[in-house]
N, C-alpha and C. Protein backbone atom coordinates (compact mmCIF):
# COMPACT_ATOMS: atom_id res chain seq x y z
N UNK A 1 203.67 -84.68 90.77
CA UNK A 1 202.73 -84.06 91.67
C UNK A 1 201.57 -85.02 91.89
N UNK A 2 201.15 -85.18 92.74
CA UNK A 2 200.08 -86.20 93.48
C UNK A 2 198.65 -85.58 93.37
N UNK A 3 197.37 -86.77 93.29
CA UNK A 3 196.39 -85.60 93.71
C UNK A 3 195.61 -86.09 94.62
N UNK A 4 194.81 -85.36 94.99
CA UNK A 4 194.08 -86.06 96.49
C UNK A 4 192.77 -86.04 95.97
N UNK A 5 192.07 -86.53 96.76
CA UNK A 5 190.54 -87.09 97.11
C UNK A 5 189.97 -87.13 98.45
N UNK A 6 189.18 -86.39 99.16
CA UNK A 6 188.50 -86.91 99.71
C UNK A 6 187.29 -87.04 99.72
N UNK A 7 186.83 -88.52 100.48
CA UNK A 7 185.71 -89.02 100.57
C UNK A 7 185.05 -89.35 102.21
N UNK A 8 183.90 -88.44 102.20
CA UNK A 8 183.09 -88.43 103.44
C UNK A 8 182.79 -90.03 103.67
N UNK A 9 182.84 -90.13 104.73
CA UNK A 9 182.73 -91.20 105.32
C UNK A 9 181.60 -90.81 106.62
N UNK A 10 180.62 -91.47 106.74
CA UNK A 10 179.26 -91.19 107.18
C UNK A 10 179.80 -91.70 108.79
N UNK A 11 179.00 -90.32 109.65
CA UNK A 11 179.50 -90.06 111.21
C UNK A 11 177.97 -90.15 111.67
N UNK A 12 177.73 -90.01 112.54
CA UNK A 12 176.59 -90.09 113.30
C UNK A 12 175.41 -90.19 112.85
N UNK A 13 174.56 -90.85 113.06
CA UNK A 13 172.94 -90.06 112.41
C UNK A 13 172.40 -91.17 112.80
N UNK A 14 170.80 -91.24 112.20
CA UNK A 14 169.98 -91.94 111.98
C UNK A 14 170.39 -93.40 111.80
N UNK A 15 170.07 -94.48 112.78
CA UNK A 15 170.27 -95.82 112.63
C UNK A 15 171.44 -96.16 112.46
N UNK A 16 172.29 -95.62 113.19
CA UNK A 16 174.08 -95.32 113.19
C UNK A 16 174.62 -95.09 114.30
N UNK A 17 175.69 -96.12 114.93
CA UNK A 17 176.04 -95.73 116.35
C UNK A 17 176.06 -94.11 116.52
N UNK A 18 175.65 -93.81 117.81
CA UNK A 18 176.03 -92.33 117.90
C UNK A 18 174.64 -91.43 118.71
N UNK A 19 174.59 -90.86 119.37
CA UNK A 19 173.42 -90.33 120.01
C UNK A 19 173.08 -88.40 119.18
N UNK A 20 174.17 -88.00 118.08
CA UNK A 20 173.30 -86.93 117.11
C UNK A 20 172.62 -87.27 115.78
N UNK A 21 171.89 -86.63 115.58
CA UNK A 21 171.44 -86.81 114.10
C UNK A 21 171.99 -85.69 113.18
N UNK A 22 172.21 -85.63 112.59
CA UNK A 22 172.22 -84.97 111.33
C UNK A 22 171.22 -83.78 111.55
N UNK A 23 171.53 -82.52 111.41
CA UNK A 23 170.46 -81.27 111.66
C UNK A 23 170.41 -81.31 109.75
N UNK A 24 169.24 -80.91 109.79
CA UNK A 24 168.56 -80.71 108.73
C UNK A 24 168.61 -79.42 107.91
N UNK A 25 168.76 -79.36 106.78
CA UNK A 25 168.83 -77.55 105.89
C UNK A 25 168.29 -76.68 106.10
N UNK A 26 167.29 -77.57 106.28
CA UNK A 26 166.12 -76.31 106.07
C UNK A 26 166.00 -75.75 107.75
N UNK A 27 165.95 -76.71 108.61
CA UNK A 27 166.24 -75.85 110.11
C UNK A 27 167.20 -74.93 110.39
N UNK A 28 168.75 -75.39 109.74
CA UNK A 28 169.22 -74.18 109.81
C UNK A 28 169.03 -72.90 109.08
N UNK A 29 168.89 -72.62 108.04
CA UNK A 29 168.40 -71.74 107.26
C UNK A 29 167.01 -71.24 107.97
N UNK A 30 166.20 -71.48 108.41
CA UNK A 30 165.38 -71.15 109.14
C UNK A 30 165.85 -70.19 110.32
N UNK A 31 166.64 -70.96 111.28
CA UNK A 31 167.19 -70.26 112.04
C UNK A 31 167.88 -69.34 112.17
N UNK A 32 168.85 -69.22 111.25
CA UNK A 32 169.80 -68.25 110.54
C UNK A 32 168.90 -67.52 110.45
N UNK A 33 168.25 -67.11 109.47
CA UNK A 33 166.71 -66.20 108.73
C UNK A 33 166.40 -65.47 110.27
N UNK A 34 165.72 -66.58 110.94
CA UNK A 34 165.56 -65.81 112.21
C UNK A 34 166.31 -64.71 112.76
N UNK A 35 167.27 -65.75 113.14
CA UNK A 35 168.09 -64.61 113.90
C UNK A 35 168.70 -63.12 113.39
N UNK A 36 168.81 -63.63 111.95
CA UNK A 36 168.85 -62.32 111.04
C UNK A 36 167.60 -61.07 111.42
N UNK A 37 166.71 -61.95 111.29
CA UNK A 37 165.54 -60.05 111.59
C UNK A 37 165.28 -60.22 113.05
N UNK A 38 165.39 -60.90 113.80
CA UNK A 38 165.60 -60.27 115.22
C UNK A 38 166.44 -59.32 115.73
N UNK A 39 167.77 -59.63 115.31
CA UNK A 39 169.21 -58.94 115.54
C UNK A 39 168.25 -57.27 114.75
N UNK A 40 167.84 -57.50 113.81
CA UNK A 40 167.17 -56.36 113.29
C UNK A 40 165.88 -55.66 113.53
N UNK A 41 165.29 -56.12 114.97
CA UNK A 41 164.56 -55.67 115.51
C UNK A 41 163.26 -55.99 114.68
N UNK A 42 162.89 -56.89 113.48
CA UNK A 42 161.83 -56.82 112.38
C UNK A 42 160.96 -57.68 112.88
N UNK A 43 159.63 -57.37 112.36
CA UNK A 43 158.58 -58.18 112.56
C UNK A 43 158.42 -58.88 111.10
N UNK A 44 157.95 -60.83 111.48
CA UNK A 44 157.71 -61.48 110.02
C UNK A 44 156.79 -60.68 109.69
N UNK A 45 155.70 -59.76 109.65
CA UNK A 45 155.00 -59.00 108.44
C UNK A 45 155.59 -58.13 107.69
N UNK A 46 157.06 -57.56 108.16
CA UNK A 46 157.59 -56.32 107.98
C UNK A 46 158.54 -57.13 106.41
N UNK A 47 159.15 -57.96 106.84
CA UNK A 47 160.25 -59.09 106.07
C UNK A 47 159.07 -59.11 105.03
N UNK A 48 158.19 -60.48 105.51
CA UNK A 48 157.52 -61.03 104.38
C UNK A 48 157.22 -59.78 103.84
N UNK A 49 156.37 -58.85 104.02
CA UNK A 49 155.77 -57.77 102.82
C UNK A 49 157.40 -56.87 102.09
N UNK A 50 158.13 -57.18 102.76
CA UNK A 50 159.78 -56.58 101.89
C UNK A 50 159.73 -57.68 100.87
N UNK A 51 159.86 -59.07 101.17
CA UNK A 51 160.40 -59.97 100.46
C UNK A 51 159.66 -60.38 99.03
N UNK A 52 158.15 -59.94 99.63
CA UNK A 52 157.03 -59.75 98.63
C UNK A 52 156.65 -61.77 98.88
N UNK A 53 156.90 -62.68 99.67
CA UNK A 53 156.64 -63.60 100.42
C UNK A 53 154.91 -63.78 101.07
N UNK A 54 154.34 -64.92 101.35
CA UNK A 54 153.20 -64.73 102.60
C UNK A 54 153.55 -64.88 103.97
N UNK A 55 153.61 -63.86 104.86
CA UNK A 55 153.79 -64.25 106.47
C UNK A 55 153.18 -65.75 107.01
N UNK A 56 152.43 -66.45 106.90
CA UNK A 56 152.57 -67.82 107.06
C UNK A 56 154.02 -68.76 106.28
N UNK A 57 154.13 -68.66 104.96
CA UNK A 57 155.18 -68.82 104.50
C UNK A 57 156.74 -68.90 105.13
N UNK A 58 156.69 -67.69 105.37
CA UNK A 58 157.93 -67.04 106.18
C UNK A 58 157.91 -67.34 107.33
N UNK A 59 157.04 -67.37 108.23
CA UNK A 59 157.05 -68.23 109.13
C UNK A 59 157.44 -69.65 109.44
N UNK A 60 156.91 -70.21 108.40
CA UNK A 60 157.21 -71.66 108.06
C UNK A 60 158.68 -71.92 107.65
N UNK A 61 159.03 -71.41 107.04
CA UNK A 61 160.53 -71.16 106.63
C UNK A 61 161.41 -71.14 107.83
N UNK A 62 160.94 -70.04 108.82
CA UNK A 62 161.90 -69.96 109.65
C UNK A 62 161.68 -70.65 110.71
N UNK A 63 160.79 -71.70 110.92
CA UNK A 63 160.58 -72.85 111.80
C UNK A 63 161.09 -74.16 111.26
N UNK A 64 161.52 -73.98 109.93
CA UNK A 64 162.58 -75.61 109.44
C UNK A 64 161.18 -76.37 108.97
N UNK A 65 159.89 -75.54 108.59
CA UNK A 65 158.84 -76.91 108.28
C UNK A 65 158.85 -76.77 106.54
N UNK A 66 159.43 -75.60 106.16
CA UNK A 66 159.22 -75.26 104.95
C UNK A 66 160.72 -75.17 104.17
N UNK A 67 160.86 -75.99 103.01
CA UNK A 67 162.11 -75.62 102.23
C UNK A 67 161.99 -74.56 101.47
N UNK A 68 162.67 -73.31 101.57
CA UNK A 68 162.53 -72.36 100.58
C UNK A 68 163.35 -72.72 99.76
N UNK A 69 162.52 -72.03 98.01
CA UNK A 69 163.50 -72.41 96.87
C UNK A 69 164.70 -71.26 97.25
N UNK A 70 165.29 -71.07 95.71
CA UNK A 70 167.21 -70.36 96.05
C UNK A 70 165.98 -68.94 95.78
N UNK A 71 165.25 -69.05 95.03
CA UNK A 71 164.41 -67.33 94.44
C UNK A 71 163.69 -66.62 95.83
N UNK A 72 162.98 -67.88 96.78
CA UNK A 72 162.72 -67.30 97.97
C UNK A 72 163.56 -66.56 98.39
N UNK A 73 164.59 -67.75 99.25
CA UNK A 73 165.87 -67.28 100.06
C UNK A 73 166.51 -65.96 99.23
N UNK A 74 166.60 -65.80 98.02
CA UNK A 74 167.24 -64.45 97.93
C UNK A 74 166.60 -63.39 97.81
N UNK A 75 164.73 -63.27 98.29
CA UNK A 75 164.40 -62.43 98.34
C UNK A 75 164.29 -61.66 99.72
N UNK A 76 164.03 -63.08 100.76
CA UNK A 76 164.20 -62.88 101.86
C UNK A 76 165.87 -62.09 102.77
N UNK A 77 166.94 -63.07 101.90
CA UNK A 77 168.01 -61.93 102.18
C UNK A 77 168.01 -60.89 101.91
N UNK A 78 167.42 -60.61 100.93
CA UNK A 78 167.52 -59.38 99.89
C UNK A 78 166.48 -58.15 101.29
N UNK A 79 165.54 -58.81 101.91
CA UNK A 79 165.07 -57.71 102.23
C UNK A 79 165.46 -57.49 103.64
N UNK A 80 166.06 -58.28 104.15
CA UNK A 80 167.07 -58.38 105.40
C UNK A 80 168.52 -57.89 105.40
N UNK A 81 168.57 -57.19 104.07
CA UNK A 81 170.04 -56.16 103.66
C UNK A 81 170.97 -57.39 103.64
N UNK A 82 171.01 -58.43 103.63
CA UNK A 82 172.09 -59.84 103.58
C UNK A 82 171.78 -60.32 102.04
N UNK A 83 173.58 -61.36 102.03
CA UNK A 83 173.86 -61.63 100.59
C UNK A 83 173.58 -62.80 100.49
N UNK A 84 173.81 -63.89 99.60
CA UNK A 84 173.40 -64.95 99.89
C UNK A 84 174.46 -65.82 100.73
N UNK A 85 175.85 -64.98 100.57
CA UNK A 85 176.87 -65.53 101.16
C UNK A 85 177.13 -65.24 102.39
N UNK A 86 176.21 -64.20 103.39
CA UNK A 86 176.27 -64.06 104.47
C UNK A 86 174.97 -65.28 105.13
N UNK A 87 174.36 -65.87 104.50
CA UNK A 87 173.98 -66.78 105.04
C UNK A 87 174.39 -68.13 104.60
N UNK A 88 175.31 -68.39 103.90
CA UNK A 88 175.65 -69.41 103.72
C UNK A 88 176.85 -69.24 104.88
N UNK A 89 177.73 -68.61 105.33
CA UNK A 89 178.54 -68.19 105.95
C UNK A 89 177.95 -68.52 107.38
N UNK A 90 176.72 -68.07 107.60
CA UNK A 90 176.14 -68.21 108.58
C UNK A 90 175.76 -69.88 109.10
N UNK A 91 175.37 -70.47 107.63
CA UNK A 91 174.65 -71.85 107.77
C UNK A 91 176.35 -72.54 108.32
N UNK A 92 177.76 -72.29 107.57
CA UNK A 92 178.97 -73.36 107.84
C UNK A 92 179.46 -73.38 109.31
N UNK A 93 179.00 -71.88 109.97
CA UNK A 93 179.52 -71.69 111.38
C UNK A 93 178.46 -72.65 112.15
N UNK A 94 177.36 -73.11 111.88
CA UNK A 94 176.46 -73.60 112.34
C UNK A 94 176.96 -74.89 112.51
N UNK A 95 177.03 -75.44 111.53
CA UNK A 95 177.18 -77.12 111.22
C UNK A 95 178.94 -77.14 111.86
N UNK A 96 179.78 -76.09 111.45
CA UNK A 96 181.01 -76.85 112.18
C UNK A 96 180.86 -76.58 113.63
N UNK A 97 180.05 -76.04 114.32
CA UNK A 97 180.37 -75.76 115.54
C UNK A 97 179.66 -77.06 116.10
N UNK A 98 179.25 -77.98 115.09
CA UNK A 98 178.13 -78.99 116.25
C UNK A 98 178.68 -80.24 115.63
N UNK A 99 179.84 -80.40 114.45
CA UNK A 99 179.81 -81.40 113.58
C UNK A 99 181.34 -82.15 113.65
N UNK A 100 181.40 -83.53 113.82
CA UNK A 100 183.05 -84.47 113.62
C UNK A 100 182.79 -84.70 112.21
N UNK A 101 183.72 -84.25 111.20
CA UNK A 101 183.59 -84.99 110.22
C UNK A 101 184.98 -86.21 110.27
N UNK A 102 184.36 -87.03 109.69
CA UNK A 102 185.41 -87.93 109.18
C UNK A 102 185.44 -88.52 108.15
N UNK A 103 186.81 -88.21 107.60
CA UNK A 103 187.21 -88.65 105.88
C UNK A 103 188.56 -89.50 105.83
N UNK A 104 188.02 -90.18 104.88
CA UNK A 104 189.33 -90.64 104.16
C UNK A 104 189.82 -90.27 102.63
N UNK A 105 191.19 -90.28 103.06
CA UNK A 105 192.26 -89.57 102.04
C UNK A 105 192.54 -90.39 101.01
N UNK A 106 192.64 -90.31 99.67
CA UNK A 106 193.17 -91.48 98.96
C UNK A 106 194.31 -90.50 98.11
N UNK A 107 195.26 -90.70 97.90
CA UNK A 107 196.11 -89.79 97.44
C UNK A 107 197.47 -91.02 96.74
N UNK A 108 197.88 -90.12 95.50
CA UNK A 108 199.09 -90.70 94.89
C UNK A 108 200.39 -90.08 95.24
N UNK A 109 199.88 -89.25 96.25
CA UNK A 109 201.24 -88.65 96.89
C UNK A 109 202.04 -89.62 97.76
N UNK A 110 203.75 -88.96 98.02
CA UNK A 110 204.03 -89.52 98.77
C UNK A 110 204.49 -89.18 100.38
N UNK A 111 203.59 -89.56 101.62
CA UNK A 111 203.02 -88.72 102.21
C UNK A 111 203.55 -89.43 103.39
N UNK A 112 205.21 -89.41 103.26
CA UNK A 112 205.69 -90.34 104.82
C UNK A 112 205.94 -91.82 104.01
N UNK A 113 205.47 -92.78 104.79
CA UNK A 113 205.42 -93.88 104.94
C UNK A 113 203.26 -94.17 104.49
N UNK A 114 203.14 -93.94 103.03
CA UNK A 114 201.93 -94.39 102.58
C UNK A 114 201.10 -95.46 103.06
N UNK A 115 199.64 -96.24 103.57
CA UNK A 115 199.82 -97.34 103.93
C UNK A 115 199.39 -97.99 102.34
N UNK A 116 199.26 -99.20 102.56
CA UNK A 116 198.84 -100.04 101.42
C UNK A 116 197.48 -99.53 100.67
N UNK A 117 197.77 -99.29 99.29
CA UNK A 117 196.58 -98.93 98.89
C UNK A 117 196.61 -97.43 98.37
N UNK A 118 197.27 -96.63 98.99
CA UNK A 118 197.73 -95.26 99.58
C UNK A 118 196.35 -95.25 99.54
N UNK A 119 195.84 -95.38 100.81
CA UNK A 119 194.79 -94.68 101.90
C UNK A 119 195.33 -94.54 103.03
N UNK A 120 194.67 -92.98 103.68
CA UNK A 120 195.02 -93.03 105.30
C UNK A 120 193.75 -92.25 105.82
N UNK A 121 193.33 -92.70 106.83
CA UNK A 121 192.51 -92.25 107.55
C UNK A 121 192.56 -90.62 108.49
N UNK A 122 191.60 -90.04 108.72
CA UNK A 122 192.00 -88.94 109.28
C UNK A 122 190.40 -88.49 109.88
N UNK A 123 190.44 -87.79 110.93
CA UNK A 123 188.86 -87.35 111.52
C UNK A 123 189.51 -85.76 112.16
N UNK A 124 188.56 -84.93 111.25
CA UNK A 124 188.77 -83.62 111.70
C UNK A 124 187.42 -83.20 112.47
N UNK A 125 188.09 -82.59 112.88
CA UNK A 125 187.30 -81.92 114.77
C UNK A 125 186.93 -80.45 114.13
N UNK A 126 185.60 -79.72 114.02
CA UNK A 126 185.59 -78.65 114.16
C UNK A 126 185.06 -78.02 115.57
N UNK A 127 185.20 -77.01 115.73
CA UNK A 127 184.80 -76.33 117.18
C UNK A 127 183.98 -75.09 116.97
């Protein structure tokens, strides 16, 4: 039995052919957050005083200027009736809908016609 590996191999960004950058954590999580108490009709005073948070804070958070720790973020889900896995769920639909990754495979399998080295290249497309 063979085992695999893969290893990210760096796609677009900063000082790197390519016209995207890399979106940042904390913007999405921000945004996510957002759209979470809008969809819920909430005002940031209503959240922050649930989350037990400061409405500047929370604000900041959900503008991508502020990293919340994991104790924030799960108070803030917590008072937005969400788990932590509905926003992590939320953050992967984000990034694959905007993101090429490309990896390479290194594997001791035997996978066809192996090339030298057993490496093969591969670039997955999400949509």
């Amino acid at each position: 039995m063979g085992e695999g590996v893969l290893r990210a191999v760096p796609g677009p960004g900063p000082g790197r052919d390519g016209d995207a950058d890399e979106p940042l954590l904390r913007d999405l999580v921000g945004a996510a957050l957002r759209r979470a108490r809008l969809r819920q009709g909430r005002t940031l005073r209503d959240v922050a005083d649930q989350a037990r948070v400061s409405l500047p804070y929370l604000s900041e958070i959900e503008r991508g200027r502020k990293e919340a720790s994991s104790e924030v973020l799960a108070a803030v889900c917590g008072a937005l009736g969400l788990r932590l896995v509905d926003l992590v769920g939320a953050l992967h639909i984000d990034l694959t809908s905007r993101t090429t990754v490309s990896v390479t495979a290194r594997t001791t399998a035997n996978w066809g016609r192996p090339r030298r080295g057993g490496q093969a290249s591969l670039t997955l497309l999400a949509a």
